[in-house]
N, C-alpha and C. Protein backbone atom coordinates (compact mmCIF):
# COMPACT_ATOMS: atom_id res chain seq x y z
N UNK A 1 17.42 -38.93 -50.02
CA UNK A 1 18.34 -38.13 -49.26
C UNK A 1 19.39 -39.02 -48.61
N UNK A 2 20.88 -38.81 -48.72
CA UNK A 2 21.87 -39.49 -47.87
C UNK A 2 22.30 -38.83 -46.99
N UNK A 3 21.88 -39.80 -45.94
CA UNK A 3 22.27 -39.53 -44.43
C UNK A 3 23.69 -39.18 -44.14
N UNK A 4 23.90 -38.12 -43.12
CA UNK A 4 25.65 -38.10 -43.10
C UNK A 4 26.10 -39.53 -41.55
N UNK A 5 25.03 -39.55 -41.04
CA UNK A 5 24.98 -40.26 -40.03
C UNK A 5 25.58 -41.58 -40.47
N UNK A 6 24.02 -42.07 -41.64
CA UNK A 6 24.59 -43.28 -41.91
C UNK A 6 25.41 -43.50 -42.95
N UNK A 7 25.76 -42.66 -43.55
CA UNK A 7 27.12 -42.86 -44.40
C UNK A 7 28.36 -43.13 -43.57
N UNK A 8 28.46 -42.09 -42.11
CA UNK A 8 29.78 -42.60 -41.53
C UNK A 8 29.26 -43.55 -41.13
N UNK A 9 28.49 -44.65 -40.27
CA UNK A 9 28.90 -45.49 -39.91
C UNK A 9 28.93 -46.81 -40.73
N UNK A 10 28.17 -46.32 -42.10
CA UNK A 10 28.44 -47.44 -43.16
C UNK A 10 29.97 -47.42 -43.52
N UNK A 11 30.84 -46.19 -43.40
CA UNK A 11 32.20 -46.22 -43.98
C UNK A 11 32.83 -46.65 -43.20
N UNK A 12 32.99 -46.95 -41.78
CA UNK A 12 33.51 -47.40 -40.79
C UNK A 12 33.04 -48.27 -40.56
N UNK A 13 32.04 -49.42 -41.09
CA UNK A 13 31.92 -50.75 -40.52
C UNK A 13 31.67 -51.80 -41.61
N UNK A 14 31.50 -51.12 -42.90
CA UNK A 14 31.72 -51.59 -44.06
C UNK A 14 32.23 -51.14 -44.98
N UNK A 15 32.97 -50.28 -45.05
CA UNK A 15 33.72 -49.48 -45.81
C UNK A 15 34.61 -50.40 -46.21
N UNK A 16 35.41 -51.49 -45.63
CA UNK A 16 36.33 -52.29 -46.79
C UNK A 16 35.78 -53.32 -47.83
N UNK A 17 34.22 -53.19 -47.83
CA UNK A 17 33.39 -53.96 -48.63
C UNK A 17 32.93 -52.93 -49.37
N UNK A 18 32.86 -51.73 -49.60
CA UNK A 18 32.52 -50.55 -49.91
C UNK A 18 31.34 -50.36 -50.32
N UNK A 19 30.29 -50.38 -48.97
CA UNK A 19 28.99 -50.40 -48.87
C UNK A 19 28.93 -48.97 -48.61
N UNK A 20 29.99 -48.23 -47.98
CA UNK A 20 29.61 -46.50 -47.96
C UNK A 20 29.15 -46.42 -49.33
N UNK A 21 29.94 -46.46 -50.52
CA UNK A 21 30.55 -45.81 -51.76
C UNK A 21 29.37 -46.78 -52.52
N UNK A 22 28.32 -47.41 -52.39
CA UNK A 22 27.30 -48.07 -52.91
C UNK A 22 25.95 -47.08 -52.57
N UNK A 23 26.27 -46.86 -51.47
CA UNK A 23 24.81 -46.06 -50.74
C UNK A 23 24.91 -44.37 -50.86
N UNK A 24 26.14 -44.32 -51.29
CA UNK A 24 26.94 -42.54 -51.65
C UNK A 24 26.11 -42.53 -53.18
N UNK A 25 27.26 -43.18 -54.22
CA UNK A 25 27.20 -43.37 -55.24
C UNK A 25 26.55 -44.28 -56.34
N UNK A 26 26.10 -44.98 -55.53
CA UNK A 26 25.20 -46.41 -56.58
C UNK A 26 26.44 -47.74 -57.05
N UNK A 27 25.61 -48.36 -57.46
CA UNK A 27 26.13 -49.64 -57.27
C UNK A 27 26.91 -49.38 -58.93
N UNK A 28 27.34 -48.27 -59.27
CA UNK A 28 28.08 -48.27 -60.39
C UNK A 28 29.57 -47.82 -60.17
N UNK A 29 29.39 -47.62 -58.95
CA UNK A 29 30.75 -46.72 -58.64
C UNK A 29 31.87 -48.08 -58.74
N UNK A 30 32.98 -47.55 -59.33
CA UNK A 30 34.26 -48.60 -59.54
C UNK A 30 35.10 -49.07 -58.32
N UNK A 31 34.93 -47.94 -57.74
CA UNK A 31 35.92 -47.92 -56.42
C UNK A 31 35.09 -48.76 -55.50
N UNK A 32 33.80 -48.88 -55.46
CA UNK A 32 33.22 -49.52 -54.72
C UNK A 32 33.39 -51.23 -54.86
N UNK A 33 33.44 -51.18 -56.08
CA UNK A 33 33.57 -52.88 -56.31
C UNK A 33 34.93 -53.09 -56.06
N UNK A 34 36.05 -52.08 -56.19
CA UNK A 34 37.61 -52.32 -55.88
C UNK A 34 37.98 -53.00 -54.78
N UNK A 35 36.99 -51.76 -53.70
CA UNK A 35 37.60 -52.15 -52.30
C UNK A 35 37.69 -53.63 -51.79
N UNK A 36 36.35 -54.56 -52.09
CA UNK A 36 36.45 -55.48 -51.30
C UNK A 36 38.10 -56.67 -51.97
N UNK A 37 38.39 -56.06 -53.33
CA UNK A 37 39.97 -57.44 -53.39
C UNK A 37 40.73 -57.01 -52.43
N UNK A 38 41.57 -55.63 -51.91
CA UNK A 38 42.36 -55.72 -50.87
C UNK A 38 42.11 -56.01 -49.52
N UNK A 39 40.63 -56.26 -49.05
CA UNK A 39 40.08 -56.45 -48.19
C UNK A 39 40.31 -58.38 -48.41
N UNK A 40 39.98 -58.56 -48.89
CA UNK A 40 39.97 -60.67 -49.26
C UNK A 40 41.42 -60.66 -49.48
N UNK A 41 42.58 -60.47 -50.22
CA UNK A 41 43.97 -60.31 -50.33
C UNK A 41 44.36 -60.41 -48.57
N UNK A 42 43.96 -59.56 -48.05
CA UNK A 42 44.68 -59.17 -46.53
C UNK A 42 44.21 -60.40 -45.55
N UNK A 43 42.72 -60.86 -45.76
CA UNK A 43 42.23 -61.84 -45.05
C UNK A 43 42.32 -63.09 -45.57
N UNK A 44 43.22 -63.05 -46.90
CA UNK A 44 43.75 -64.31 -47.41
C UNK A 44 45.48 -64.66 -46.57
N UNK A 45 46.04 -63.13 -46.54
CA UNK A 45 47.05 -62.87 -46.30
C UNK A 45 47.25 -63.69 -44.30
N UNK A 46 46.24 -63.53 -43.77
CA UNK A 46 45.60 -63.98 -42.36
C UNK A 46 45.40 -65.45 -42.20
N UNK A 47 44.94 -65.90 -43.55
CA UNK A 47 44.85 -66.99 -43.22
C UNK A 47 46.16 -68.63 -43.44
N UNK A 48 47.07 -67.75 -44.71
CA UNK A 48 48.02 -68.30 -44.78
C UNK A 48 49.11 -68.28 -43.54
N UNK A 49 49.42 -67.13 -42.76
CA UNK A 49 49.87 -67.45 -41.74
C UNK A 49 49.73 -68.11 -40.37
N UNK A 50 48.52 -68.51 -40.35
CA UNK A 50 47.96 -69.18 -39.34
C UNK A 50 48.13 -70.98 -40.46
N UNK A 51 48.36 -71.17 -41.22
CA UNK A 51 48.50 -72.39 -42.15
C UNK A 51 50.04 -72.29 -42.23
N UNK A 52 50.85 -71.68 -43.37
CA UNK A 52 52.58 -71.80 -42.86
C UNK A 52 53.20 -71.09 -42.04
N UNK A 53 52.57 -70.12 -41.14
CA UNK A 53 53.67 -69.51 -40.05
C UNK A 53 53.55 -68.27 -40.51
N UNK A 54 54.48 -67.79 -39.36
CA UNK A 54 54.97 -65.84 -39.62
C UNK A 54 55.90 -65.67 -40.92
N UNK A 55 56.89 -66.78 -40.80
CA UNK A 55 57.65 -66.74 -42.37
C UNK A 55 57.54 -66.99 -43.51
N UNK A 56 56.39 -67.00 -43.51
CA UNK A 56 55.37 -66.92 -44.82
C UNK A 56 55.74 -65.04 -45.33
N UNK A 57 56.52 -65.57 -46.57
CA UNK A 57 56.92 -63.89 -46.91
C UNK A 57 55.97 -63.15 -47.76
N UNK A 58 54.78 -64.34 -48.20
CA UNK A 58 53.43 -63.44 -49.43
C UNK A 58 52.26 -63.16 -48.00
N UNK A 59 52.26 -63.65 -47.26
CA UNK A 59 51.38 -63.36 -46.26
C UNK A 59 51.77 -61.77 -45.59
N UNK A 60 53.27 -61.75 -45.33
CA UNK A 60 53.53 -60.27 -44.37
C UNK A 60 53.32 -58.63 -45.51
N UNK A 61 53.40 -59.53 -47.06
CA UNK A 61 53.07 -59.02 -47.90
C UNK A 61 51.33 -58.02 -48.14
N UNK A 62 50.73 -59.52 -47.87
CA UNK A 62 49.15 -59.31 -47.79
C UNK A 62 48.53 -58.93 -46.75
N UNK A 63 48.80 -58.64 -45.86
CA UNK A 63 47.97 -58.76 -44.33
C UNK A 63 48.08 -57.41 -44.43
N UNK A 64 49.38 -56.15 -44.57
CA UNK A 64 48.94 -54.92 -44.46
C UNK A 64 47.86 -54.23 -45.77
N UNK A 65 47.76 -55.14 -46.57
CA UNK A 65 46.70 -54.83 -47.38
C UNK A 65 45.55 -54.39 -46.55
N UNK A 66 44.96 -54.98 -45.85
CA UNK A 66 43.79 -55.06 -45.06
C UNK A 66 43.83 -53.83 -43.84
N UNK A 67 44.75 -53.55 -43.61
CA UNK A 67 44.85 -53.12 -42.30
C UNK A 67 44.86 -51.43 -43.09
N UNK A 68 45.76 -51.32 -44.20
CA UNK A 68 45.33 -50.22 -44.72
C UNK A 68 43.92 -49.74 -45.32
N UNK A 69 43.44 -50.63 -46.05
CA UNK A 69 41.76 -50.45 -46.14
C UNK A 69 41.28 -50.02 -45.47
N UNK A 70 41.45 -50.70 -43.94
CA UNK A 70 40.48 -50.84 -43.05
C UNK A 70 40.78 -49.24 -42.06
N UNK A 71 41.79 -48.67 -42.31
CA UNK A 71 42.37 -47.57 -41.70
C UNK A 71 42.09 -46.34 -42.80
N UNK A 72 41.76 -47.02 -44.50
CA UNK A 72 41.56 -45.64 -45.04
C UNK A 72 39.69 -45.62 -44.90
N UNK A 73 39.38 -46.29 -44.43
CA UNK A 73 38.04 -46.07 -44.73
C UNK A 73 37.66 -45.37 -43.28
N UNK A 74 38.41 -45.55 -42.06
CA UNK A 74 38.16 -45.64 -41.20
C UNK A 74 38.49 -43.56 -41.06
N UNK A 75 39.48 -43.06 -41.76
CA UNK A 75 39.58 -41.83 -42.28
C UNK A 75 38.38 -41.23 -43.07
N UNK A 76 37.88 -41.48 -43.67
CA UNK A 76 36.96 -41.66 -44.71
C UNK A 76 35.71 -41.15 -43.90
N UNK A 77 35.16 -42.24 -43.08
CA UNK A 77 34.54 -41.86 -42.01
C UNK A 77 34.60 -40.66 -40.91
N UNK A 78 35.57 -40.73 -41.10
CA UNK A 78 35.97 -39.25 -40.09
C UNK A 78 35.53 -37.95 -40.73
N UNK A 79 36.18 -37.79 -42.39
CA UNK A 79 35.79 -37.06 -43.00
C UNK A 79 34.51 -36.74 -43.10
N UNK A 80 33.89 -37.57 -43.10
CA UNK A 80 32.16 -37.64 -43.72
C UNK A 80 31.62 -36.98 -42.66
N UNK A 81 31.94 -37.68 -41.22
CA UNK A 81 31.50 -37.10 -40.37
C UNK A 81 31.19 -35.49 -39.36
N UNK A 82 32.64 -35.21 -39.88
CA UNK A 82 33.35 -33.41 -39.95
C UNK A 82 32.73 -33.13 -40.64
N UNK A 83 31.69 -33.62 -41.68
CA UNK A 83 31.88 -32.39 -43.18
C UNK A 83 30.36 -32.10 -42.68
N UNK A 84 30.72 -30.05 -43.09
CA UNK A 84 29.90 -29.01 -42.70
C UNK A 84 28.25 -30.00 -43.34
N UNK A 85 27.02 -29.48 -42.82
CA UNK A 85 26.27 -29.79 -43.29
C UNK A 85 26.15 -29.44 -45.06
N UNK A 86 26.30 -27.94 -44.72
CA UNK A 86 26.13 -27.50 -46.26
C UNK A 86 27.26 -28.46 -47.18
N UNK A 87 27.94 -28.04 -46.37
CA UNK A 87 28.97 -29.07 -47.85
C UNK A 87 28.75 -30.67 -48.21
N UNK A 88 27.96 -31.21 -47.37
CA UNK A 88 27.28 -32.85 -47.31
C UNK A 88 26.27 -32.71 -48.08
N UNK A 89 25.45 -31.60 -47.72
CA UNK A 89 24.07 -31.58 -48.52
C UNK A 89 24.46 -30.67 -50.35
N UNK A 90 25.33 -30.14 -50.77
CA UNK A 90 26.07 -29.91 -52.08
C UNK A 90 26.73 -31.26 -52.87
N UNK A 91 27.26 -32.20 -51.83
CA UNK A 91 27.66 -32.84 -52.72
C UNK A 91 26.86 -33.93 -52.64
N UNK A 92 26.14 -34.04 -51.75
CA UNK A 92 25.28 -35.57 -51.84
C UNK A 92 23.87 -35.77 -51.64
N UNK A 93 23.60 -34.41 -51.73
CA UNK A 93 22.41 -34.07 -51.59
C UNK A 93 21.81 -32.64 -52.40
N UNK A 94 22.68 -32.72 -53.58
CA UNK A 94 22.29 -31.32 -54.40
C UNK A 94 20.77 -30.84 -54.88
N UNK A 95 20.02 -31.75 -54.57
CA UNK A 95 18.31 -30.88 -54.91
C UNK A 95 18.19 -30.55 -53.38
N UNK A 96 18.45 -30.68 -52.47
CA UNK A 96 18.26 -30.43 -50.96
C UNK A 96 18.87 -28.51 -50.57
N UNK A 97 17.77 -28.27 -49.05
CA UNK A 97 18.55 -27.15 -48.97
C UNK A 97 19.63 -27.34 -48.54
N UNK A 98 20.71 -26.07 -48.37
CA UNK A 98 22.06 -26.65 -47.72
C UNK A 98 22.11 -26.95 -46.01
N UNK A 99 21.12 -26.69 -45.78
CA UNK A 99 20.80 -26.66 -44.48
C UNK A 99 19.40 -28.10 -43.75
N UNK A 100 19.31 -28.67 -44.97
CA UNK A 100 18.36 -30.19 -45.17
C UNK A 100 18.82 -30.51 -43.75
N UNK A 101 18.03 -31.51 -42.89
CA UNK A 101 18.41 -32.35 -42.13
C UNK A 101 19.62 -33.72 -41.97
N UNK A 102 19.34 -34.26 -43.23
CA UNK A 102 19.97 -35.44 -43.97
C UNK A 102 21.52 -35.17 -43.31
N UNK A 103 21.81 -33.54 -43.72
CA UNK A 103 23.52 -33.19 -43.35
C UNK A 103 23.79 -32.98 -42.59
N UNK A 104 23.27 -32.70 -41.46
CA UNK A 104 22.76 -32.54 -40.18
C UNK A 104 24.06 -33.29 -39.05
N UNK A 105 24.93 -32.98 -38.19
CA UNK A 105 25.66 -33.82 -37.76
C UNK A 105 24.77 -34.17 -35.90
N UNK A 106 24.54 -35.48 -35.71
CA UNK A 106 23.52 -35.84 -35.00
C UNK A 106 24.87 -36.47 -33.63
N UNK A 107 24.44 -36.91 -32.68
CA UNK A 107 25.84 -37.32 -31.58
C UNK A 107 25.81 -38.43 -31.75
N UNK A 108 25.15 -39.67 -32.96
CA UNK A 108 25.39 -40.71 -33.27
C UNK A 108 26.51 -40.26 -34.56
N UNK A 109 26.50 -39.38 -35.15
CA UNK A 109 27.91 -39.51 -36.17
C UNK A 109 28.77 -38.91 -35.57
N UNK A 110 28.87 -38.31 -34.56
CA UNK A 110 29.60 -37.98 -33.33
C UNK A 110 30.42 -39.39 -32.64
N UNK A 111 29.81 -40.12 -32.33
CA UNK A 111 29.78 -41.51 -31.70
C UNK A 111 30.62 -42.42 -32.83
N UNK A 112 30.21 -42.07 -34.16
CA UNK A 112 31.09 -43.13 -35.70
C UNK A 112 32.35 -42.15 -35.68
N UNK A 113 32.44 -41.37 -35.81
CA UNK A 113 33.63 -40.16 -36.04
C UNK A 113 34.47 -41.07 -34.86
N UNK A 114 34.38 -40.60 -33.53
CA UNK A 114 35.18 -41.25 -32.33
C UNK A 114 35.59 -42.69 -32.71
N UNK A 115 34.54 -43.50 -33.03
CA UNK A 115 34.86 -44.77 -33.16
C UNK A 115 35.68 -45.38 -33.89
N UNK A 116 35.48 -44.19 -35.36
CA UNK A 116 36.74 -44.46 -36.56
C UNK A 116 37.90 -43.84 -36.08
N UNK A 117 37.93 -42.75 -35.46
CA UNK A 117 39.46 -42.33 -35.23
C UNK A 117 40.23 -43.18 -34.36
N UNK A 118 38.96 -44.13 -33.06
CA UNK A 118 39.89 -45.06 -32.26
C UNK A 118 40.13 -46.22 -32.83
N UNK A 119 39.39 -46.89 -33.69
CA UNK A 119 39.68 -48.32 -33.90
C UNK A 119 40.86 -48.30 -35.35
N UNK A 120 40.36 -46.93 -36.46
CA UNK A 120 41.35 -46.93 -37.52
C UNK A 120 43.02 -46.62 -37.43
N UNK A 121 42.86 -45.36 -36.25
CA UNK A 121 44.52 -45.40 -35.75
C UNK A 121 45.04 -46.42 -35.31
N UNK A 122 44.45 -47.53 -34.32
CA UNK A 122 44.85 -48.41 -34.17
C UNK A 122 45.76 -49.83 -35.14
N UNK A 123 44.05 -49.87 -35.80
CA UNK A 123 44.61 -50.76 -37.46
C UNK A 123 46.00 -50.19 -38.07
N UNK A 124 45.75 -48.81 -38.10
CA UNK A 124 47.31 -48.46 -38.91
C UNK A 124 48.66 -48.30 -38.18
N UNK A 125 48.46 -48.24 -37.02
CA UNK A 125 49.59 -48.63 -36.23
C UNK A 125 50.08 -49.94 -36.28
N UNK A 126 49.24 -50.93 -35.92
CA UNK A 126 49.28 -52.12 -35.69
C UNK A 126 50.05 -52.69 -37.93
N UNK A 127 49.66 -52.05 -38.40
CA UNK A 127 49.65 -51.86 -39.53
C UNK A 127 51.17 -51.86 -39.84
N UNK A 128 51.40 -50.98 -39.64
CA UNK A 128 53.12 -50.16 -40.06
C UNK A 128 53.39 -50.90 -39.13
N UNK A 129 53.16 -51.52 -37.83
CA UNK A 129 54.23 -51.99 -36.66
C UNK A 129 54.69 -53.42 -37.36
N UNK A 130 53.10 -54.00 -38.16
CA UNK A 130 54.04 -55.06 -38.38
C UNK A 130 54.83 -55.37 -39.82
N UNK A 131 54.82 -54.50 -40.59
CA UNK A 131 55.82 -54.52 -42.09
C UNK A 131 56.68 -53.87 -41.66
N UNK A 132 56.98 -52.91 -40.85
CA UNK A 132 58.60 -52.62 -40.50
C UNK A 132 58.81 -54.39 -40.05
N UNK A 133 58.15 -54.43 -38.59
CA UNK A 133 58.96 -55.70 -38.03
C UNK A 133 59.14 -57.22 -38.90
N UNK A 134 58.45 -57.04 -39.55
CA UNK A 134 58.69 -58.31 -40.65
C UNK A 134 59.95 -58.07 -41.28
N UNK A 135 59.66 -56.51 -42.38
CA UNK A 135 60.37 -56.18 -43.42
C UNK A 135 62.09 -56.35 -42.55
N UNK A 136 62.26 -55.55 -40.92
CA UNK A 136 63.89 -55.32 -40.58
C UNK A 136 64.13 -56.94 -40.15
N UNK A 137 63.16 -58.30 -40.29
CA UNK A 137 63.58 -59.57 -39.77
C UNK A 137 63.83 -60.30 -41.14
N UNK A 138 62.87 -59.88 -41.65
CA UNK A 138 63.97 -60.58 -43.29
C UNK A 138 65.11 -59.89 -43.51
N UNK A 139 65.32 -58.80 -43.23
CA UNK A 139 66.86 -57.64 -43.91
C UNK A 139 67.69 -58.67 -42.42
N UNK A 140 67.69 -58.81 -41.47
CA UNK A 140 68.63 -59.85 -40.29
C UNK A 140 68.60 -61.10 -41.25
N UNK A 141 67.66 -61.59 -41.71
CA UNK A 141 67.81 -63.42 -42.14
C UNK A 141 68.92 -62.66 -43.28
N UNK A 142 68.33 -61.85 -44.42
CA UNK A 142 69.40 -62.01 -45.61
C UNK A 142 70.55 -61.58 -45.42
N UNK A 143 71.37 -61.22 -44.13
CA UNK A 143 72.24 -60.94 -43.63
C UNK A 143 73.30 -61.94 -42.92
N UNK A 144 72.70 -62.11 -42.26
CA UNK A 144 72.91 -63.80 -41.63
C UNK A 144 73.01 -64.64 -42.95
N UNK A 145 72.29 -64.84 -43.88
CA UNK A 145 72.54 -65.92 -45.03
C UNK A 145 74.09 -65.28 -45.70
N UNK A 146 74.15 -64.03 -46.07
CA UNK A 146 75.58 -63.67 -46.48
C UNK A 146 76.62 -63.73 -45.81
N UNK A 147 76.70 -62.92 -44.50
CA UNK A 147 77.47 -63.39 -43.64
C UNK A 147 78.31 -64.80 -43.49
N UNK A 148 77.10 -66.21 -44.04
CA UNK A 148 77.76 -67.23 -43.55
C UNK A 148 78.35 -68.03 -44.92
């Protein structure tokens, strides 16, 4: 039986390694093995700027990689957590009644739900705040380079 409990807080605390989508679906699922390259891309993307700087232009590239992962899974979680029992126990629990425990929403996936909506809005703010501000400081540099 899969827990709705611990599915959200597997999707919200490992979801960019895609340990939800392993314990959902089995270790065959594609998407599961996907997630973790934009997750290593973004924390590759992290580490080159702390090595050449903010003007590192493949880094401002890579870093929202991560931050989107980490914000869609963090959705993901939310979902799982909202979803009616019956409809948890139909799709992930189809020999179960629709009314099984397993789907059951408990005030610990109450507690992952909150947690993903505060920490994932965050990531995606922080997210978009910084590829605009990169993206409108290169459009000033290639401006300044024509200009002169």
């Amino acid at each position: 039986m899969k827990s709705k409990t611990l599915a959200t807080w597997l999707t919200f605390l490992g979801g960019p390694l895609g340990l939800h989508r392993f314990y959902l679906r089995g270790l065959g699922d594609l998407l599961g093995w996907a997630l973790p390259i934009p997750t290593a891309l973004g924390i590759y993307g992290i580490e080159r700027v702390q090595q050449f700087g903010q003007d590192d232009a493949l880094s401002w590239l890579l870093i929202p990689m991560l931050g989107f992962t980490i914000a869609g899974c963090a959705l993901n979680a939310i979902i799982y957590g909202l979803m009616t029992p019956e409809k948890w126990n139909a799709r992930f629990n189809p020999q179960a009644e629709p009314e099984h425990r397993a789907g059951a929403t408990r005030w610990l996936t109450i507690f992952g739900a909150a947690a993903a909506l505060l920490i994932g809005t965050a990531v995606l703010m922080a997210s978009i705040a910084f590829s605009f501000q990169r993206y409108f400081e290169h459009q000033i540099e290639e401006g300044r380079k024509i200009s002169q």
